[in-house]
Protein backbone atom coordinates (compact mmCIF):
# COMPACT_ATOMS: atom_id res chain seq x y z
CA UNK A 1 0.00 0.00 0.00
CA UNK A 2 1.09 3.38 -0.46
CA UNK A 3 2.49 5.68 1.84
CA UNK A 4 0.30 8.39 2.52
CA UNK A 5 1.74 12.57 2.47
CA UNK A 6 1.84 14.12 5.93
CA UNK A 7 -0.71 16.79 4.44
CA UNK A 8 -4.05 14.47 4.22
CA UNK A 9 -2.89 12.76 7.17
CA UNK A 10 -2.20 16.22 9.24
CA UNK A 11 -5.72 16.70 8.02
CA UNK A 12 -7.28 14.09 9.41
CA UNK A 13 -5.23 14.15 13.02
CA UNK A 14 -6.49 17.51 13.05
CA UNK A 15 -10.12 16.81 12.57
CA UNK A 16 -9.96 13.88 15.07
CA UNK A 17 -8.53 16.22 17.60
CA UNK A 18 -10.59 19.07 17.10
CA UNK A 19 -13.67 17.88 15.67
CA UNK A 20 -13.82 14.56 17.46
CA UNK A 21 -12.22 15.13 20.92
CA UNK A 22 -9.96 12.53 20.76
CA UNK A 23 -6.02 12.17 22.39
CA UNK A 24 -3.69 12.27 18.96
CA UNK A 25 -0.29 13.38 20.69
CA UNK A 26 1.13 9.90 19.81
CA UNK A 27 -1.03 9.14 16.73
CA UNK A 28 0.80 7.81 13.45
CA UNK A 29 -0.11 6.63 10.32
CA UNK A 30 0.34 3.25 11.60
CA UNK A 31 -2.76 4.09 14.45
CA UNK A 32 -5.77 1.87 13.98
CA UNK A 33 -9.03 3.61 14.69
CA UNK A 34 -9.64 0.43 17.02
CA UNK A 35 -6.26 1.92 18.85
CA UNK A 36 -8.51 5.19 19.44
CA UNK A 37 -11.89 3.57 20.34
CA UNK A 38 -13.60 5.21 17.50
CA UNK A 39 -17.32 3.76 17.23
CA UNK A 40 -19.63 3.66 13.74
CA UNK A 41 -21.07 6.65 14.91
CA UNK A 42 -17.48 8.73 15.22
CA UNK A 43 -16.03 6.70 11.93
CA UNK A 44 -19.20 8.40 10.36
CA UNK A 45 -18.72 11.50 11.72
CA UNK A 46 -15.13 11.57 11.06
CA UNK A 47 -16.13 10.69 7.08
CA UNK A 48 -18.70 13.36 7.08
CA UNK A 49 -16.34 16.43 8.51
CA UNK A 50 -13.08 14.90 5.99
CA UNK A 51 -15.99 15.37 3.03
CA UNK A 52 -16.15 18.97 4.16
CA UNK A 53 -12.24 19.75 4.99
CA UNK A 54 -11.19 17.91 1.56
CA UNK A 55 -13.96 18.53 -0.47
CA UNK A 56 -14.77 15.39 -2.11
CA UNK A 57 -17.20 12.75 -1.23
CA UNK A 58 -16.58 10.18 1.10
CA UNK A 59 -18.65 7.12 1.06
CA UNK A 60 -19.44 5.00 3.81
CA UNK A 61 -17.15 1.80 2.74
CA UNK A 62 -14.58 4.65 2.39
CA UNK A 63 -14.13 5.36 6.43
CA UNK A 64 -14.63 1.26 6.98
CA UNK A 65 -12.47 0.22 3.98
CA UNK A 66 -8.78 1.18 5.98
CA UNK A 67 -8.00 0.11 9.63
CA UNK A 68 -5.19 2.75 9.85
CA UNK A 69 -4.89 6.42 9.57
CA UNK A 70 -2.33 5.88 7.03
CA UNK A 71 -3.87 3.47 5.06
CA UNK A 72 -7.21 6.17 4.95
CA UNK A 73 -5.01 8.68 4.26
CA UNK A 74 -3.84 6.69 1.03
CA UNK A 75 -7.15 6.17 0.19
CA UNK A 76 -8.35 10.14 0.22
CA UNK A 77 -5.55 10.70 -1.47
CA UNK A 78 -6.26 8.97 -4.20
CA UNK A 79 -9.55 10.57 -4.64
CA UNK A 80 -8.20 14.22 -4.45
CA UNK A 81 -5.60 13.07 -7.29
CA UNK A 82 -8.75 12.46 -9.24
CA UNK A 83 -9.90 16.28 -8.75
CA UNK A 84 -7.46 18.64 -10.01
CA UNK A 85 -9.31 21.67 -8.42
CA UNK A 86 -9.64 20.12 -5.04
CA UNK A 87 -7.79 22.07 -1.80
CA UNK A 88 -6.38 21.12 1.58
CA UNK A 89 -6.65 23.20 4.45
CA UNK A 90 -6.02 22.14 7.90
CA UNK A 91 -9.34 22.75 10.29
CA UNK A 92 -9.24 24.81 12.77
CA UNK A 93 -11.02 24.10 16.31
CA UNK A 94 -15.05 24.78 15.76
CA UNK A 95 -16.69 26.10 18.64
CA UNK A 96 -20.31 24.54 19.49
């Protein structure tokens, strides 16, 4: 599988920090979202906010088809290489 870039990944460790209220000071590429006791309801969550910080559509077998961050990373990747147009930006805390 291929390596993921830190800049999808930083993405996502930012939205599961943020966004999802979860520890990520140790988390790697090689984390599990089993190693962070994420739940259906947070993997769905997490798919629905990376839609909105990426910009491209993320489908439900998407967020269950990679056990790691890395390997999810990969995957998003590959869809933004598909859109030419699409943008990263990092999220920045939301406020409730």
């Amino acid at each position: 599988m291929k390596e993921s870039t830190p800049a999808v990944l930083d993405v996502m460790i930012a939205v599961l920090g943020a966004d999802l209220d979860l520890p990520v000071t140790s988390v790697t590429a090689q984390t599990t979202f089993a190693d962070l006791d994420m739940d259906s309801i947070a993997m769905t969550e997490l798919g629905a906010i990376l839609e909105e910080e990426l910009g491209i559509e993320v489908a439900d077998e998407d967020i269950t088809m990679e056990d790691t961050l890395g390997g999810m990373a990969a995957l998003l990747e590959r869809k933004l290489a598909a859109q030419p147009a699409a943008t990263i930006r990092v999220p920045s805390a939301r406020t409730s």
